[in-house]
N, C-alpha and C. Protein backbone atom coordinates (compact mmCIF):
# COMPACT_ATOMS: atom_id res chain seq x y z
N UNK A 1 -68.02 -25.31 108.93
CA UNK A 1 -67.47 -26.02 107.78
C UNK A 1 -68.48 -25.97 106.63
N UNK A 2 -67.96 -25.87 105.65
CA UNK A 2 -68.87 -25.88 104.17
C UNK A 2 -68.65 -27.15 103.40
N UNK A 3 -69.28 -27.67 102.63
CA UNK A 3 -68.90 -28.52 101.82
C UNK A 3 -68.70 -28.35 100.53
N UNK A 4 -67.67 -28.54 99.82
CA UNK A 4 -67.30 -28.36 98.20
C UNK A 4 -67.45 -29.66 97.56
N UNK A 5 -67.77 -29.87 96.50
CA UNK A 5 -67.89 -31.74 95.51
C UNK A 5 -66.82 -30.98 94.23
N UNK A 6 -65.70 -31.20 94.03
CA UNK A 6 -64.95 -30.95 93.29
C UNK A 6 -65.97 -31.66 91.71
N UNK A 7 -65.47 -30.91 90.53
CA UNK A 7 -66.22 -31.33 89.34
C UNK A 7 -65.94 -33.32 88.86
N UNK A 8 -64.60 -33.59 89.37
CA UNK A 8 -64.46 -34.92 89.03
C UNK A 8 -65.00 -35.78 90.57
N UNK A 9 -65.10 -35.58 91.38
CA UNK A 9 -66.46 -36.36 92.46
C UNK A 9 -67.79 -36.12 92.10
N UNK A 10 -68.00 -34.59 91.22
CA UNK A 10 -69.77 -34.73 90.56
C UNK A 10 -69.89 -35.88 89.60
N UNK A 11 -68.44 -35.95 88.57
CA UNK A 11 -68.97 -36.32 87.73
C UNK A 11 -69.10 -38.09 88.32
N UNK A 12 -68.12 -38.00 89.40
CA UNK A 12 -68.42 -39.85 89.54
C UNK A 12 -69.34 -40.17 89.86
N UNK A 13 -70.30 -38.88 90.89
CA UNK A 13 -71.84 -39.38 90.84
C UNK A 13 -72.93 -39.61 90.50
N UNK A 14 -72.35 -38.59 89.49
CA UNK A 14 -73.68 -38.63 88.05
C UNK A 14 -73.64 -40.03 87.79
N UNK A 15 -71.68 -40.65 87.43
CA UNK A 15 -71.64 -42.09 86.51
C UNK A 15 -72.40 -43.21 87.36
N UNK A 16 -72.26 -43.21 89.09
CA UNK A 16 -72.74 -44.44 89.57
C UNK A 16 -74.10 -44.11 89.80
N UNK A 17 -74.92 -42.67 89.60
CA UNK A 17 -76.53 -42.59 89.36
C UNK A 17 -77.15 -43.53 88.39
N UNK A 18 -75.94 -43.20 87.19
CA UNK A 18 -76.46 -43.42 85.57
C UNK A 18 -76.54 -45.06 86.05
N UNK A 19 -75.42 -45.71 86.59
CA UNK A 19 -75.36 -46.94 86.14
C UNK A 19 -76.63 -47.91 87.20
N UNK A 20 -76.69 -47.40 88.56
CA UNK A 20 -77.53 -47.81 89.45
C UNK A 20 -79.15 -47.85 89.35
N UNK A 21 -79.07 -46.80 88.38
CA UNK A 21 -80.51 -46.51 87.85
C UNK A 21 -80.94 -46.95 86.72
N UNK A 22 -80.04 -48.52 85.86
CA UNK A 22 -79.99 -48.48 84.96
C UNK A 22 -80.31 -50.06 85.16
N UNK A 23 -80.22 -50.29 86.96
CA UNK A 23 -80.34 -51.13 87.38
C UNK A 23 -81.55 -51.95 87.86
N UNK A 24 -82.35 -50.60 88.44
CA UNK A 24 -83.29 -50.54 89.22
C UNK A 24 -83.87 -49.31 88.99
N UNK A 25 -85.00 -48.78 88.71
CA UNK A 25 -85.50 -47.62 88.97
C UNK A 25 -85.58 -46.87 90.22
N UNK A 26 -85.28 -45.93 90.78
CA UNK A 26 -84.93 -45.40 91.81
C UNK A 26 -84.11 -45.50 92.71
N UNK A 27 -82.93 -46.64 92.19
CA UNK A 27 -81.77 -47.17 92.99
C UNK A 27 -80.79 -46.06 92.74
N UNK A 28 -80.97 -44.96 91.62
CA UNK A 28 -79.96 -44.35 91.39
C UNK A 28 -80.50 -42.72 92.93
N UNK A 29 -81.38 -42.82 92.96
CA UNK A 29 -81.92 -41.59 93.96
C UNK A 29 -81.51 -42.22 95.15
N UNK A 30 -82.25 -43.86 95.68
CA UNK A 30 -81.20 -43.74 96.93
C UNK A 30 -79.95 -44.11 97.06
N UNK A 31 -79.14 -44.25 96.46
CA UNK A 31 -77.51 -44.12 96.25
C UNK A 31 -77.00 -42.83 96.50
N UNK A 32 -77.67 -41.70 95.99
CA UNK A 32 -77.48 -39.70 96.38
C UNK A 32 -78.00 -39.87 97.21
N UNK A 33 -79.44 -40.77 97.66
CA UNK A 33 -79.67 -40.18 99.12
C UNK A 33 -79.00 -40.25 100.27
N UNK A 34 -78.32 -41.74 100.09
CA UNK A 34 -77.05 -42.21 100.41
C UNK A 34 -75.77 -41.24 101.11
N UNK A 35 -75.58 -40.84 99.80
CA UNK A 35 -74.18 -40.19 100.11
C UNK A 35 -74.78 -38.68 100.43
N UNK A 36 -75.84 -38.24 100.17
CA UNK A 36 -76.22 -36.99 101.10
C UNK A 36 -76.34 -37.14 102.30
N UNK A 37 -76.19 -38.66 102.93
CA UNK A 37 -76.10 -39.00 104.20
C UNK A 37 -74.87 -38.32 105.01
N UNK A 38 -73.99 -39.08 103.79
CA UNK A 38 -72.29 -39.09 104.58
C UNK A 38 -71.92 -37.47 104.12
N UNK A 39 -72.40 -36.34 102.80
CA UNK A 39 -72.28 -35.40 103.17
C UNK A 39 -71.93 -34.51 104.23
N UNK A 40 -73.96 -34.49 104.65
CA UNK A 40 -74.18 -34.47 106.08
C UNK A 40 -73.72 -34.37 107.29
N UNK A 41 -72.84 -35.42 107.52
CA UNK A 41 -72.12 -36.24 108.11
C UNK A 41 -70.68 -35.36 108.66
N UNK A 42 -69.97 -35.34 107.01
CA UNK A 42 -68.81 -34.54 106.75
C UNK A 42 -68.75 -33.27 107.46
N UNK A 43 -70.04 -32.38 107.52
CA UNK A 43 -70.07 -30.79 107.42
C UNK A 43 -70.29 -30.99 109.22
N UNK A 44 -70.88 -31.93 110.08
CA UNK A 44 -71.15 -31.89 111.10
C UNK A 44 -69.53 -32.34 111.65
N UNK A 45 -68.86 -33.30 111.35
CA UNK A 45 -67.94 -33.52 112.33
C UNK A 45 -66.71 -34.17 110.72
N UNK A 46 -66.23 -33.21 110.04
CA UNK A 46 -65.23 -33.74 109.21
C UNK A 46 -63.95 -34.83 109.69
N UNK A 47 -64.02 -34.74 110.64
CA UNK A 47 -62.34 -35.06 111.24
C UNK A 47 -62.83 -36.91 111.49
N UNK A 48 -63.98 -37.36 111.59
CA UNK A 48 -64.30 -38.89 112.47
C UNK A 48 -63.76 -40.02 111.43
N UNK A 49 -63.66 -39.62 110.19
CA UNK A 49 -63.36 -40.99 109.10
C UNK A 49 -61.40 -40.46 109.41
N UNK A 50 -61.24 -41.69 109.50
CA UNK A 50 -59.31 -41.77 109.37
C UNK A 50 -59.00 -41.35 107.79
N UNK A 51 -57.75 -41.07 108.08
CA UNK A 51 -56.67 -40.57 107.00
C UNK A 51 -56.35 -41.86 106.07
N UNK A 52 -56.54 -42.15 104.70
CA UNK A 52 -55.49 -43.06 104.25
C UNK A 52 -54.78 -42.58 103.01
N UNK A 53 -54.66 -41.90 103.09
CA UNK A 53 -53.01 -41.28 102.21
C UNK A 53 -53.25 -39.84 102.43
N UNK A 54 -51.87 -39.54 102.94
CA UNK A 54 -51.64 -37.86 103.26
C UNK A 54 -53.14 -37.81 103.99
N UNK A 55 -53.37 -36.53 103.02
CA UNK A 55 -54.31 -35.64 104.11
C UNK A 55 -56.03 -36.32 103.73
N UNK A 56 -55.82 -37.17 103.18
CA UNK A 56 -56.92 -37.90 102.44
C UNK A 56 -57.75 -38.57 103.24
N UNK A 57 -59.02 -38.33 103.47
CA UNK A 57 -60.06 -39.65 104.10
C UNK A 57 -60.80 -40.11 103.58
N UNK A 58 -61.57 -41.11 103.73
CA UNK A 58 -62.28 -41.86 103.51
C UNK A 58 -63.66 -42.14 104.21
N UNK A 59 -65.06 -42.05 103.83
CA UNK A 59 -66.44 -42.69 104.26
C UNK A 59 -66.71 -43.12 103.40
N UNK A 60 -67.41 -44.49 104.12
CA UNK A 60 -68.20 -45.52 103.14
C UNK A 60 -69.50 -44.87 103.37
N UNK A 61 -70.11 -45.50 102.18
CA UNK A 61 -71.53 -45.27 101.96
C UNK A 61 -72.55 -46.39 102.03
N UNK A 62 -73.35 -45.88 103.26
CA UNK A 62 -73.76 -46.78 103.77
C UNK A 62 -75.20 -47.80 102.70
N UNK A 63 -75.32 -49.24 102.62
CA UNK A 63 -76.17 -49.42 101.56
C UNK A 63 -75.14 -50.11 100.35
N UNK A 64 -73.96 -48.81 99.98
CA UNK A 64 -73.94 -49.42 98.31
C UNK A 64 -72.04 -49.29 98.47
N UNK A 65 -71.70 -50.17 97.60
CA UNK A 65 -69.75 -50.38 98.17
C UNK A 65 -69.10 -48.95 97.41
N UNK A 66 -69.24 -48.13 98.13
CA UNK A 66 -68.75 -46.55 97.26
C UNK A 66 -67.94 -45.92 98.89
N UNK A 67 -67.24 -45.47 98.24
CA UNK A 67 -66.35 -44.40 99.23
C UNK A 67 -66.29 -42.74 98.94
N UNK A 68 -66.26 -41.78 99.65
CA UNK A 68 -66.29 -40.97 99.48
C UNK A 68 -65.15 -40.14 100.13
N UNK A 69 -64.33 -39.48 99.28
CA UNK A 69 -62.73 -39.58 99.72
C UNK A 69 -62.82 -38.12 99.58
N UNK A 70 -62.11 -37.29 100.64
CA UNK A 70 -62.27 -36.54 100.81
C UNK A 70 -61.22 -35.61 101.78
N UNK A 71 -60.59 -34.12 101.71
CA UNK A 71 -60.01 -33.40 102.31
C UNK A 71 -60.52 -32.36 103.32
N UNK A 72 -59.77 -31.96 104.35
CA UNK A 72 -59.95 -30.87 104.88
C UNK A 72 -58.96 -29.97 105.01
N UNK A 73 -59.46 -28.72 104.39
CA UNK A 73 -59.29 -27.64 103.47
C UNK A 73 -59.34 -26.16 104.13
N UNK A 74 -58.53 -25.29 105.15
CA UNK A 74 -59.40 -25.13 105.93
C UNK A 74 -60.52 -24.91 106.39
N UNK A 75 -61.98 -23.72 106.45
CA UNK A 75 -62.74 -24.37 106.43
C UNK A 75 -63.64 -25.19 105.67
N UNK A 76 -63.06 -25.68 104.73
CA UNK A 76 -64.37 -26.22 103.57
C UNK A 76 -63.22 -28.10 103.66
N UNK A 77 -64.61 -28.85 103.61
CA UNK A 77 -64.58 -30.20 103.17
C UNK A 77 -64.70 -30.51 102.00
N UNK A 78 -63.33 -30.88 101.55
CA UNK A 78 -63.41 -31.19 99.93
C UNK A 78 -63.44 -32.74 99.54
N UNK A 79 -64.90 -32.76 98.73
CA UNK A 79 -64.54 -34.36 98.43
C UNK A 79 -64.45 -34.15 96.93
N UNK A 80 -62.98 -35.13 97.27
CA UNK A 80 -62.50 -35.14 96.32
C UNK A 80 -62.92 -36.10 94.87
N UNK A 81 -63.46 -37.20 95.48
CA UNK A 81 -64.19 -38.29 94.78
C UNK A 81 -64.80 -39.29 95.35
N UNK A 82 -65.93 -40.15 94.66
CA UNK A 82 -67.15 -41.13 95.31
C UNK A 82 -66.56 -41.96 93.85
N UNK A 83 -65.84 -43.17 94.76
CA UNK A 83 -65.83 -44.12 93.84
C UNK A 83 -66.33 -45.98 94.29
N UNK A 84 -66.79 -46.55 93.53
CA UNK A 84 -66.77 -47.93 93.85
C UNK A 84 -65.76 -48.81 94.67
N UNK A 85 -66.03 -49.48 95.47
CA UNK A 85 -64.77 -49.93 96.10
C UNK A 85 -63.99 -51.16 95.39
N UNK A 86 -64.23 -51.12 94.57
CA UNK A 86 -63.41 -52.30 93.24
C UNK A 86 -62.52 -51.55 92.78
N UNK A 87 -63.01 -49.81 92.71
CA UNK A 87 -62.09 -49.35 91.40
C UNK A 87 -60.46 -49.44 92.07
N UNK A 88 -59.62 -49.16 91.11
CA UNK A 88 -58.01 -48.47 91.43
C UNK A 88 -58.02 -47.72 92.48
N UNK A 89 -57.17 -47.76 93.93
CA UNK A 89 -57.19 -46.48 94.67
C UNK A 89 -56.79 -45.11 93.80
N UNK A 90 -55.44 -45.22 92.88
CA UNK A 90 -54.90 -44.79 92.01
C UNK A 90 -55.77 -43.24 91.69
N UNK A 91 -56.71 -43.96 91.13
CA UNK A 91 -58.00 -43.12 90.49
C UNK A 91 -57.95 -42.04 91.25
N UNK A 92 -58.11 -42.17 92.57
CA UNK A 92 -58.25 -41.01 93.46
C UNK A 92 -57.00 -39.94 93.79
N UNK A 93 -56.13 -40.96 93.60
CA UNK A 93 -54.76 -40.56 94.77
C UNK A 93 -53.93 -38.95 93.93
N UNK A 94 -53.95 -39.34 92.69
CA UNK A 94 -53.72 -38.06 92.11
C UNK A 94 -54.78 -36.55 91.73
N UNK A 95 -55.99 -36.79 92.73
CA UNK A 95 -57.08 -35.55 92.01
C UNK A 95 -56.39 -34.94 93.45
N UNK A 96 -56.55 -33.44 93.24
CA UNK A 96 -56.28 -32.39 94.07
C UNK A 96 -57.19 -31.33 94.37
C-alpha cells in the first residue's frame, strides 16, 4: 500500500500547523508528528479504522481532537482530509 494526502488534506494540515503553532511553539511539529503516526499506521494495516460514510474511514489523532478521513483506493490510501473534530462532517463528505 502507498499513501496519497490529496491537495485539500495538505492544505488542512498546513491550516491546523499554522494555528497550533500559533499556540505554542512546536505544538504545530508535534501535531504532524502526530498524524505521521496514524499515516504510518494507514500504510501498515489500512482496513483497522471502521467505515463512516460509504467507503470513508476515519483515525483519530492521537494527542490533538483531529481525524484523519480517509479511502482505500486500490492500492493506495487516500486521505482525503485531517480535520478538527468540531468542524462540519459535511466538510469532508463531498471531497473525492
Amino acid at each position: 500500500m502507498s499513501l496519497v494526502v490529496r491537495p485539500s488534506a495538505a492544505a488542512d494540515l498546513d491550516e491546523a500547523f499554522l494555528w497550533d503553532e500559533g499556540q505554542r511553539a512546536g505544538l504545530g511539529h508535534e501535531f504532524l508528528d502526530a498524524v505521521q503516526q496514524v499515516f504510518e499506521g494507514l500504510v501498515e494495516n489500512p482496513q483497522l479504522h471502521r467505515v463512516v460514510h460509504r467507503d470513508t474511514r476515519h483515525a483519530l489523532v492521537r494527542r490533538f481532537p483531529y481525524g484523519v478521513f480517509y479511502r482505500i483506493i486500490g492500492d493506495n490510501t487516500v486521505v482525503i482530509g485531517c480535520l478538527h473534530g468540531s468542524r462540519n462532517p459535511r466538510r469532508w463528505k463531498g471531497r473525492r
